[in-house]
C-alpha atoms as a PDB file:
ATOM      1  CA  UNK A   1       0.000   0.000   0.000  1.00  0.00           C
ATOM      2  CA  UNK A   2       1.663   3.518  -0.855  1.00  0.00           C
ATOM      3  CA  UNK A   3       1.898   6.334   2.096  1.00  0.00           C
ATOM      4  CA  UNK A   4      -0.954   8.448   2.688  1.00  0.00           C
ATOM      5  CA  UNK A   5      -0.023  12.032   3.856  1.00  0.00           C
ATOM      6  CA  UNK A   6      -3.002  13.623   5.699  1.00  0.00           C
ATOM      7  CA  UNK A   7      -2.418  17.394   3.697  1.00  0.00           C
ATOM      8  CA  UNK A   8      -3.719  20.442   4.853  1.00  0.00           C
ATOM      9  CA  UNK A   9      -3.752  23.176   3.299  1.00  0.00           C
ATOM     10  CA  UNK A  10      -1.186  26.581   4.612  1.00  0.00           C
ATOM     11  CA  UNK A  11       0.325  23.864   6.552  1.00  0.00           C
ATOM     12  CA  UNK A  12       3.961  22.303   7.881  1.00  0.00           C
ATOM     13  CA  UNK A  13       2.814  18.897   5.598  1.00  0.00           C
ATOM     14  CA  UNK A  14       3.912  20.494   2.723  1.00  0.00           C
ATOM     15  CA  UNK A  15       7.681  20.259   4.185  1.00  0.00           C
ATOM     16  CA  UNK A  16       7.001  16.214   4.068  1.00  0.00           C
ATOM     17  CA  UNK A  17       5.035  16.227   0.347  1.00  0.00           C
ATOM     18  CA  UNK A  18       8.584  18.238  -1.126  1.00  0.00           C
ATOM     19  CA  UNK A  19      10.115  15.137   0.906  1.00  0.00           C
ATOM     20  CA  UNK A  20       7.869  12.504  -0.367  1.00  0.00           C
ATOM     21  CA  UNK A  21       8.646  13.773  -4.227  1.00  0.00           C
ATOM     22  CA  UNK A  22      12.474  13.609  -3.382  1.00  0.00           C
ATOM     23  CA  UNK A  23      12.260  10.533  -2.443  1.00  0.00           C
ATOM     24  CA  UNK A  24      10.379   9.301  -5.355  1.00  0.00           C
ATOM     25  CA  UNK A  25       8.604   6.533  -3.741  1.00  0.00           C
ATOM     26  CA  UNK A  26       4.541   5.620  -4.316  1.00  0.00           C
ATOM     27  CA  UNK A  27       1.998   7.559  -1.988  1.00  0.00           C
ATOM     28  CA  UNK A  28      -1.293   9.244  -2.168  1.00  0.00           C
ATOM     29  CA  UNK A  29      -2.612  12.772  -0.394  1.00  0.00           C
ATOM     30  CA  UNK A  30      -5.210  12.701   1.157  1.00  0.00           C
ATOM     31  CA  UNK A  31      -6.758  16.665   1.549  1.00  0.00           C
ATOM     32  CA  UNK A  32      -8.219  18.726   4.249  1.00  0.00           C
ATOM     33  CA  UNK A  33      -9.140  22.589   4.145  1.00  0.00           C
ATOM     34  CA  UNK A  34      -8.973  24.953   7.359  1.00  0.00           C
ATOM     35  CA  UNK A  35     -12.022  26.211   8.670  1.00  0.00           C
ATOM     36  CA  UNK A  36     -12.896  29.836   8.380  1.00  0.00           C
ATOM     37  CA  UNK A  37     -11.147  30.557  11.884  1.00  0.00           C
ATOM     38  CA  UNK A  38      -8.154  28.574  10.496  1.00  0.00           C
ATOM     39  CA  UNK A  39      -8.319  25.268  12.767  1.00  0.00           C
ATOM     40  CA  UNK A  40      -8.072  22.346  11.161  1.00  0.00           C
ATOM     41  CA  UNK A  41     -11.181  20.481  10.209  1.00  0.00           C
ATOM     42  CA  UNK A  42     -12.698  17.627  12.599  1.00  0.00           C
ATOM     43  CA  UNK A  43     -11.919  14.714   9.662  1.00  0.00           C
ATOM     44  CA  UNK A  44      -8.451  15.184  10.865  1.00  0.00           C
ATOM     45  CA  UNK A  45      -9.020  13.951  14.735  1.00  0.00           C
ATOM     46  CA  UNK A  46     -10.089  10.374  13.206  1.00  0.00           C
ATOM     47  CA  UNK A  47      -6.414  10.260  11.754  1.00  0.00           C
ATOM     48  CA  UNK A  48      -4.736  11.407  14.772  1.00  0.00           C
ATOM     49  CA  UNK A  49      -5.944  12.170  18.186  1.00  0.00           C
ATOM     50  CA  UNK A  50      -4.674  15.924  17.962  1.00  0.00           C
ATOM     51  CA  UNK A  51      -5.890  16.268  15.081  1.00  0.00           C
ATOM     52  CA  UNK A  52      -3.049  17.930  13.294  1.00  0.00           C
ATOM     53  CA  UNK A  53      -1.151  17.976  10.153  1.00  0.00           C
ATOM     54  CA  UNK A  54       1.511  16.855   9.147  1.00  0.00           C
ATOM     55  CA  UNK A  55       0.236  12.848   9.728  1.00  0.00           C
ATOM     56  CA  UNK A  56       1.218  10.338   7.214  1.00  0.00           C
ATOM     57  CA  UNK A  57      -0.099   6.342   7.666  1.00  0.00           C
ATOM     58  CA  UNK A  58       2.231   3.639   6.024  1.00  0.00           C
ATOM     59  CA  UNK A  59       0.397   0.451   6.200  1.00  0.00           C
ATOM     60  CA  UNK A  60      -0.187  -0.112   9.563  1.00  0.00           C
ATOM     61  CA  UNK A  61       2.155   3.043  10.864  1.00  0.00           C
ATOM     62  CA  UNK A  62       0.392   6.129  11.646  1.00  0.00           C
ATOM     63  CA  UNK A  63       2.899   9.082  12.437  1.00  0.00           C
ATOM     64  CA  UNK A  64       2.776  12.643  13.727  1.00  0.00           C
ATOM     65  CA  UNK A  65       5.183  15.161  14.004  1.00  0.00           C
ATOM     66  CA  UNK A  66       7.452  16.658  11.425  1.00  0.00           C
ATOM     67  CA  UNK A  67      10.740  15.974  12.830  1.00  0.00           C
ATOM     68  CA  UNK A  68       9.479  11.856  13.478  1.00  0.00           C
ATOM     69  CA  UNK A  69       8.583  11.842   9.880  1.00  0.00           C
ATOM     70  CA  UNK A  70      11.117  13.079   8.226  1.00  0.00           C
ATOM     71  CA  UNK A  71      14.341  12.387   9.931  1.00  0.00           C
ATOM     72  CA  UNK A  72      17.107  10.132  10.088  1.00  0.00           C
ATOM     73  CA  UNK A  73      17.866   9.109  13.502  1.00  0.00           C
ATOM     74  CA  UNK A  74      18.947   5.372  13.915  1.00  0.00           C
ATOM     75  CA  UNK A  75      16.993   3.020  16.289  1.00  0.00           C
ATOM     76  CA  UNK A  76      18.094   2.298  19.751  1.00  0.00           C
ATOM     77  CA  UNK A  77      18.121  -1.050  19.911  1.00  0.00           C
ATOM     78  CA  UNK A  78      17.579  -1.182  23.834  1.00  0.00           C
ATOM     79  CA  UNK A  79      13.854   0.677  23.321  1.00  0.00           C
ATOM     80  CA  UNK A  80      13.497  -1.914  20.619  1.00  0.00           C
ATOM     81  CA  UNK A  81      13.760  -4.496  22.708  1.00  0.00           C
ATOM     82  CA  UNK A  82      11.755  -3.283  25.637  1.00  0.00           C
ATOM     83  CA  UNK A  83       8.776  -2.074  23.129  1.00  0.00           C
ATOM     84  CA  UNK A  84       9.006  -4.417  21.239  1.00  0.00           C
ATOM     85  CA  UNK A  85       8.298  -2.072  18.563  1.00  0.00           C
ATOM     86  CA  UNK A  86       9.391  -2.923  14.779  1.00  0.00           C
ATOM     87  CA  UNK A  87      12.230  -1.122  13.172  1.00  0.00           C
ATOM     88  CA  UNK A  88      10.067   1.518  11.206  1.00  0.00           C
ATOM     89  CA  UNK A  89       8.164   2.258  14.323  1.00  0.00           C
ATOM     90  CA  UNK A  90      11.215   2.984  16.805  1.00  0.00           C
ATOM     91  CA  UNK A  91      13.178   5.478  14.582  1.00  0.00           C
ATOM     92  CA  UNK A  92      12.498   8.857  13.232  1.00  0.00           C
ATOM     93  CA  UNK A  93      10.601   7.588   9.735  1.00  0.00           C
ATOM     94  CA  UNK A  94      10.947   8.228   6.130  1.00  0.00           C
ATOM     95  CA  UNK A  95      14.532   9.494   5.400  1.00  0.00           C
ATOM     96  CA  UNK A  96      15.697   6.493   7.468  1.00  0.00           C
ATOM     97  CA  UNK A  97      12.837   3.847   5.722  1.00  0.00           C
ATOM     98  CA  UNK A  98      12.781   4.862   2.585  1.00  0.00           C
ATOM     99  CA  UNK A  99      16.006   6.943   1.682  1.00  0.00           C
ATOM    100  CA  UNK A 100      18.349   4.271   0.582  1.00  0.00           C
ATOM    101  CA  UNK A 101      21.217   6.309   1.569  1.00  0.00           C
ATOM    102  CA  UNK A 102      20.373   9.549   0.349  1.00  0.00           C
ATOM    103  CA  UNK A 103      19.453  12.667   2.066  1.00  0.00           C
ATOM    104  CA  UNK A 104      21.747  12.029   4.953  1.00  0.00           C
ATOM    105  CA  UNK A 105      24.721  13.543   5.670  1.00  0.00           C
ATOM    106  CA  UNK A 106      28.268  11.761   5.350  1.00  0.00           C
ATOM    107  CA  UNK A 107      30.091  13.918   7.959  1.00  0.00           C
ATOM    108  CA  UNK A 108      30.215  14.455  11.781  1.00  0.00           C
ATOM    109  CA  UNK A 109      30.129  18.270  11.657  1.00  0.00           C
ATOM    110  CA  UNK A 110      27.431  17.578   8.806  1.00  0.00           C
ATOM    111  CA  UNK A 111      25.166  14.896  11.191  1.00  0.00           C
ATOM    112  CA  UNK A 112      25.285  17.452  14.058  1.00  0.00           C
ATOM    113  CA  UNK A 113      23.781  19.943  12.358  1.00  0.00           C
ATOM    114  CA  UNK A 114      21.521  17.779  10.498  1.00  0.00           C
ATOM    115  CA  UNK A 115      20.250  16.602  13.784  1.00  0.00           C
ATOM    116  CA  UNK A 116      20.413  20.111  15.377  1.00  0.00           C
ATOM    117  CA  UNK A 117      17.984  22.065  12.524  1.00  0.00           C
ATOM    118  CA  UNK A 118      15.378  18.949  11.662  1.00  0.00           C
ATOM    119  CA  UNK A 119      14.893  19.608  15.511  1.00  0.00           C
ATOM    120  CA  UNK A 120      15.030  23.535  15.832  1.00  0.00           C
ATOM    121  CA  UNK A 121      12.398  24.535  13.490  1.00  0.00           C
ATOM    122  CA  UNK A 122       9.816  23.345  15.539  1.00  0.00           C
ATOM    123  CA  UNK A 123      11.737  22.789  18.497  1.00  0.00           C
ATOM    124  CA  UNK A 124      12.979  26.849  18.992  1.00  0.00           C
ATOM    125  CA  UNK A 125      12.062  29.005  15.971  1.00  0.00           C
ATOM    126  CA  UNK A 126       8.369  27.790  15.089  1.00  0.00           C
ATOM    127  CA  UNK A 127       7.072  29.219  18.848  1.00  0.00           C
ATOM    128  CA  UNK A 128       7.774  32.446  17.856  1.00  0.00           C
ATOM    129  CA  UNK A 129       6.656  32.660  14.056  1.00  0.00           C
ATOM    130  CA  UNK A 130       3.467  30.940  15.704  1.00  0.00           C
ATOM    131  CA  UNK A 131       3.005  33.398  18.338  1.00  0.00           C
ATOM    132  CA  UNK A 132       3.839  37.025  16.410  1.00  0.00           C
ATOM    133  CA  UNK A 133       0.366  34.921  13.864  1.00  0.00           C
ATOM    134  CA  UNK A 134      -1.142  34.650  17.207  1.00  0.00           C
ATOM    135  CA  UNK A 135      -0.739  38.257  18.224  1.00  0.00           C
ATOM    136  CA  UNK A 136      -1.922  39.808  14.722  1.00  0.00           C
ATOM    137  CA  UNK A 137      -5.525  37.615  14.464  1.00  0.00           C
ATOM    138  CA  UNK A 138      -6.250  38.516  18.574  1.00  0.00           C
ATOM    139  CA  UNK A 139      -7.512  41.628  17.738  1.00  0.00           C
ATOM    140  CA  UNK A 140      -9.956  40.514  15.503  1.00  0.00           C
ATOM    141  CA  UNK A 141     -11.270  37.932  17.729  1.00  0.00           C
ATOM    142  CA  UNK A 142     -11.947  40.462  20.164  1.00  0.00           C
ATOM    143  CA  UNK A 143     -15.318  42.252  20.812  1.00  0.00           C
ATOM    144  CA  UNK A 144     -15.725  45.257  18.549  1.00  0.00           C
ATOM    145  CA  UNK A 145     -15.543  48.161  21.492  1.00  0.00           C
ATOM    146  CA  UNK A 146     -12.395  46.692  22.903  1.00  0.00           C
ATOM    147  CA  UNK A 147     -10.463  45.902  19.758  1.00  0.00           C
ATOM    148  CA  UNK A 148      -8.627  49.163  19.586  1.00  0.00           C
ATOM    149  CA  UNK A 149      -6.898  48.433  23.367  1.00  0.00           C
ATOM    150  CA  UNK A 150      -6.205  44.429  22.295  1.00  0.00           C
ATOM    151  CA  UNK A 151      -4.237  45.444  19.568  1.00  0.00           C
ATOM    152  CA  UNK A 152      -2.500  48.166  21.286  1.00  0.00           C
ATOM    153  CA  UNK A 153      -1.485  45.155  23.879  1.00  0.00           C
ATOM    154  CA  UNK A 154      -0.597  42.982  21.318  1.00  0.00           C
ATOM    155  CA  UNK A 155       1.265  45.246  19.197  1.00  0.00           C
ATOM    156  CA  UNK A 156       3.191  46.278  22.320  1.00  0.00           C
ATOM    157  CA  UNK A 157       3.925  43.092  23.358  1.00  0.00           C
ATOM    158  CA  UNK A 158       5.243  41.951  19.429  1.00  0.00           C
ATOM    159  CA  UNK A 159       6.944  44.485  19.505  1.00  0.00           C
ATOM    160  CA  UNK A 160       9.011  44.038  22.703  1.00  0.00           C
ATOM    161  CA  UNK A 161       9.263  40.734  22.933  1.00  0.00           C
ATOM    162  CA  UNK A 162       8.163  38.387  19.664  1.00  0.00           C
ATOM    163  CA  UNK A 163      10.064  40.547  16.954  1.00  0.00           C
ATOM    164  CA  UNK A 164      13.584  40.354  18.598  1.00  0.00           C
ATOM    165  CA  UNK A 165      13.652  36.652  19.575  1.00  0.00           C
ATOM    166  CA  UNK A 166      12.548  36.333  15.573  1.00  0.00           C
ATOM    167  CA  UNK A 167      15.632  38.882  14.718  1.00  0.00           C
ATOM    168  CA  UNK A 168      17.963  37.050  16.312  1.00  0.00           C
ATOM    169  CA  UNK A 169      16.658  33.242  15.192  1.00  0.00           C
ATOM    170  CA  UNK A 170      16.831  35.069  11.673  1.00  0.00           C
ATOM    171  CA  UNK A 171      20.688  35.808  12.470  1.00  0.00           C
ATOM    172  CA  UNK A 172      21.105  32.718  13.390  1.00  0.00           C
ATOM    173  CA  UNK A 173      19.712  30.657  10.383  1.00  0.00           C
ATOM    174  CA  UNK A 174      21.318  33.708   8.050  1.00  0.00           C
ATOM    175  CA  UNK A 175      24.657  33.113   9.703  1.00  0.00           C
ATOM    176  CA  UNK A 176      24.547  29.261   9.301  1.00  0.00           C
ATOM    177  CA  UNK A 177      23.517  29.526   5.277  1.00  0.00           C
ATOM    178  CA  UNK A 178      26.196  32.517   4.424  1.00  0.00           C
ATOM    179  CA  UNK A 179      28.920  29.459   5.318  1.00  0.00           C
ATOM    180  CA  UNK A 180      26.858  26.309   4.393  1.00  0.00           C
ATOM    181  CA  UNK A 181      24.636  25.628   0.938  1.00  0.00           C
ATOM    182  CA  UNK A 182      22.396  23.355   2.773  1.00  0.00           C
ATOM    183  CA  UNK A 183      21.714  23.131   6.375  1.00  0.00           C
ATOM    184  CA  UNK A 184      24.218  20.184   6.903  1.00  0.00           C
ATOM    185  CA  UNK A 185      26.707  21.248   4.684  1.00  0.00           C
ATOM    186  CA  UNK A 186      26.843  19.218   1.704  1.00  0.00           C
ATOM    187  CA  UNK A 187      25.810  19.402  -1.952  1.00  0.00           C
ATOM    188  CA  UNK A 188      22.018  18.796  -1.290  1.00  0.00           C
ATOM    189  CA  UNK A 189      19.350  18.380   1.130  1.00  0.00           C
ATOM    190  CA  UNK A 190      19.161  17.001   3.975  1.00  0.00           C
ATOM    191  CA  UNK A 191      16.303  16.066   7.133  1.00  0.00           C
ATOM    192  CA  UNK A 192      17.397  19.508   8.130  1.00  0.00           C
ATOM    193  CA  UNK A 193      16.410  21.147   5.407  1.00  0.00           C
ATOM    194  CA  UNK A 194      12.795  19.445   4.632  1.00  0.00           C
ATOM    195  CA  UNK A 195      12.352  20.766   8.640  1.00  0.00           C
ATOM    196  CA  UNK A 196      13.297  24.162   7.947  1.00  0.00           C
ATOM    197  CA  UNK A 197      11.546  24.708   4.080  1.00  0.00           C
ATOM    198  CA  UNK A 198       8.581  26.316   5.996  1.00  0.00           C
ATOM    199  CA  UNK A 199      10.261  28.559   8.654  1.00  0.00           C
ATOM    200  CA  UNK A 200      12.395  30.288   5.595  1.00  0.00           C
ATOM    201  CA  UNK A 201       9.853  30.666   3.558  1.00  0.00           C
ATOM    202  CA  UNK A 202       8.189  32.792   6.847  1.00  0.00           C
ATOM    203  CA  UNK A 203      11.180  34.473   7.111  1.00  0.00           C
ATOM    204  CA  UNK A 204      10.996  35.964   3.523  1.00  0.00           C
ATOM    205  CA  UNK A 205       7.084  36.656   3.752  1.00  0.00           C
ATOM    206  CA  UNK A 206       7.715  38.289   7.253  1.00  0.00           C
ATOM    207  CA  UNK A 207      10.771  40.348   5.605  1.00  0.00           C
ATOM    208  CA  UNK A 208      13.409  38.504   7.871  1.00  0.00           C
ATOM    209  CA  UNK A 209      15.189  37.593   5.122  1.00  0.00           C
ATOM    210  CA  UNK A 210      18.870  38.075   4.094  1.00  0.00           C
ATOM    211  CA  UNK A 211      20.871  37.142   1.463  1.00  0.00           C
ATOM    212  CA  UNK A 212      22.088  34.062   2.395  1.00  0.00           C
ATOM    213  CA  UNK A 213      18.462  32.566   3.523  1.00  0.00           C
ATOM    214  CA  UNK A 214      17.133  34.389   0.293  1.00  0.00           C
ATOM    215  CA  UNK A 215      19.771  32.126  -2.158  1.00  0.00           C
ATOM    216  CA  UNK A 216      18.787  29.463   0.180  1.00  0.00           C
ATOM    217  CA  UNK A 217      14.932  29.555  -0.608  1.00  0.00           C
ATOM    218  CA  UNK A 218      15.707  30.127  -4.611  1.00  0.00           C
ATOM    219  CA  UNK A 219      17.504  27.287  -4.488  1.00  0.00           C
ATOM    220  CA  UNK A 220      14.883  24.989  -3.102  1.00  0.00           C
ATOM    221  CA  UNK A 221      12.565  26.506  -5.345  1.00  0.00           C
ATOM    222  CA  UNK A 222      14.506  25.596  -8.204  1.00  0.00           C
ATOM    223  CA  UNK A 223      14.353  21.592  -7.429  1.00  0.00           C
ATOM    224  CA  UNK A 224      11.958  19.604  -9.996  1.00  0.00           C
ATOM    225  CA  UNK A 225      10.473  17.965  -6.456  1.00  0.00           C
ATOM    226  CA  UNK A 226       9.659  21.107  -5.008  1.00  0.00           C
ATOM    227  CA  UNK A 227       7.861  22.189  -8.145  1.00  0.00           C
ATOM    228  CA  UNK A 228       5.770  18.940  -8.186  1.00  0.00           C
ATOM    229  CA  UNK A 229       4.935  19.763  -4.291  1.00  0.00           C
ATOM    230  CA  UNK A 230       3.769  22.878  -5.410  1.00  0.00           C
ATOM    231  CA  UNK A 231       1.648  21.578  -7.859  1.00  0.00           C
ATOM    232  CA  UNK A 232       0.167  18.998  -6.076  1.00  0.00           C
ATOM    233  CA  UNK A 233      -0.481  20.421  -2.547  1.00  0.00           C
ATOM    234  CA  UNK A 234      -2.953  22.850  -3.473  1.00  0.00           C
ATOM    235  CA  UNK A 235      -2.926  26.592  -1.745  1.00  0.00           C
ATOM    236  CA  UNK A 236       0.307  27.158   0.398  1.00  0.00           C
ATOM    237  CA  UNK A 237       0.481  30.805   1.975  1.00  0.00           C
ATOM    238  CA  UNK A 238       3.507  30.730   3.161  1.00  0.00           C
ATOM    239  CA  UNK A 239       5.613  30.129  -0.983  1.00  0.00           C
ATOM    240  CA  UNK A 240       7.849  33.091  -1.095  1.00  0.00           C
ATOM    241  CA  UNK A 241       7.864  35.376  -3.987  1.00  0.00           C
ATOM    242  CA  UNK A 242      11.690  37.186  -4.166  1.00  0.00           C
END
């Protein structure tokens, strides 16, 4: 049976479709659309008791989390053993399943940051990004009379506190590409980058950007598999236009 990814539209699961069309390998989408307040629909809860995206199933696997899905992280043979979980199961999935060697990176320096960035996006950088979103639709959800004073608070408190912890995750991630052409060094992609396609691409549309994170994005956009994501994952905010 090919792997289903559970896609949702303006979402992190298009990271793992531009991953899925690297890898070349047989799976289906399977499409949901946010609701007008921008949750995800209900459908997705029968998938995945959170009921978020990304979730792929592989036969009898069903898998949340970006980093799990895409990375490249070995098994540990002692939770093996005590789990009794099968190899797929007990390490981080599809890179490590399905890769046959490729997308992984062939040097120490190279692994560390591999592991470091598939784990940062969502780990340090994504709170932020998701929090400044946060602060710009609370207004809106306030009542009418008071809407002036919410975004007053909120602007304020962007301001002071969400904008600089974005600056300097933006240095950070600008510093790393102005000495590296992919996030683990190396002549093409890696876990690390599939984990940190979205959180670029928010960098750009949120005018973060240098030029080192701006040759980065142009350079993913120029791939034949990120093209085909494009194509096939329907509406995507979030695609950068330099």
């Amino acid at each position: 049976m090919p792997i289903v990814l559970h896609h949702l539209n303006n979402s992190r699961s298009q990271r793992i479709l531009w991953l899925l069309e690297e890898l070349g390998v047989p799976y289906e989408i399977t499409n949901y659309q946010r609701l007008p307040n921008q949750q995800a629909p209900p459908e997705l809860i029968k998938v995945h008791p959170l009921g978020k995206s990304p979730v792929i199933t592989d036969g009898d696997v069903t898998i949340a989390e970006s980093g799990a899905i895409i990375g490249t992280r070995p098994p540990d043979p002692l939770q093996m053993n005590l789990y009794g979980c099968s190899f797929s199961i007990c390490t981080e999935y599809l890179i490590k399943k399905y890769g046959d060697g490729k997308f992984s990176p062939d040097t120490e320096i190279g692994r560390v940051n591999d592991l470091y960035f598939l784990h940062y996006a969502e780990g340090s950088v994504m709170p932020p990004l998701v929090n400044k979103l946060i602060f710009s639709m609370a207004p809106n959800e306030a009542p009418w009379f008071i809407r002036p004073l919410v975004r007053m608070i909120m602007n304020r408190m962007s301001t002071g506190f969400i904008e600089p912890e974005i600056q300097k995750h933006a240095d950070l991630v600008e510093s790393h590409l102005s000495k590296n052409d992919w996030f683990a060094g190396g002549s093409g992609p890696t876990a690390a980058d599939f984990s940190m396609a979205m959180v670029i691409e928010v960098f750009v549309m949120l005018g973060y950007a240098g030029p080192g994170i701006k040759a980065h994005v142009e350079k993913v956009k120029a791939r034949p598999a990120w093209q085909s994501a494009m194509d096939k994952g329907g509406e995507y905010m979030y695609a950068s236009k330099l």
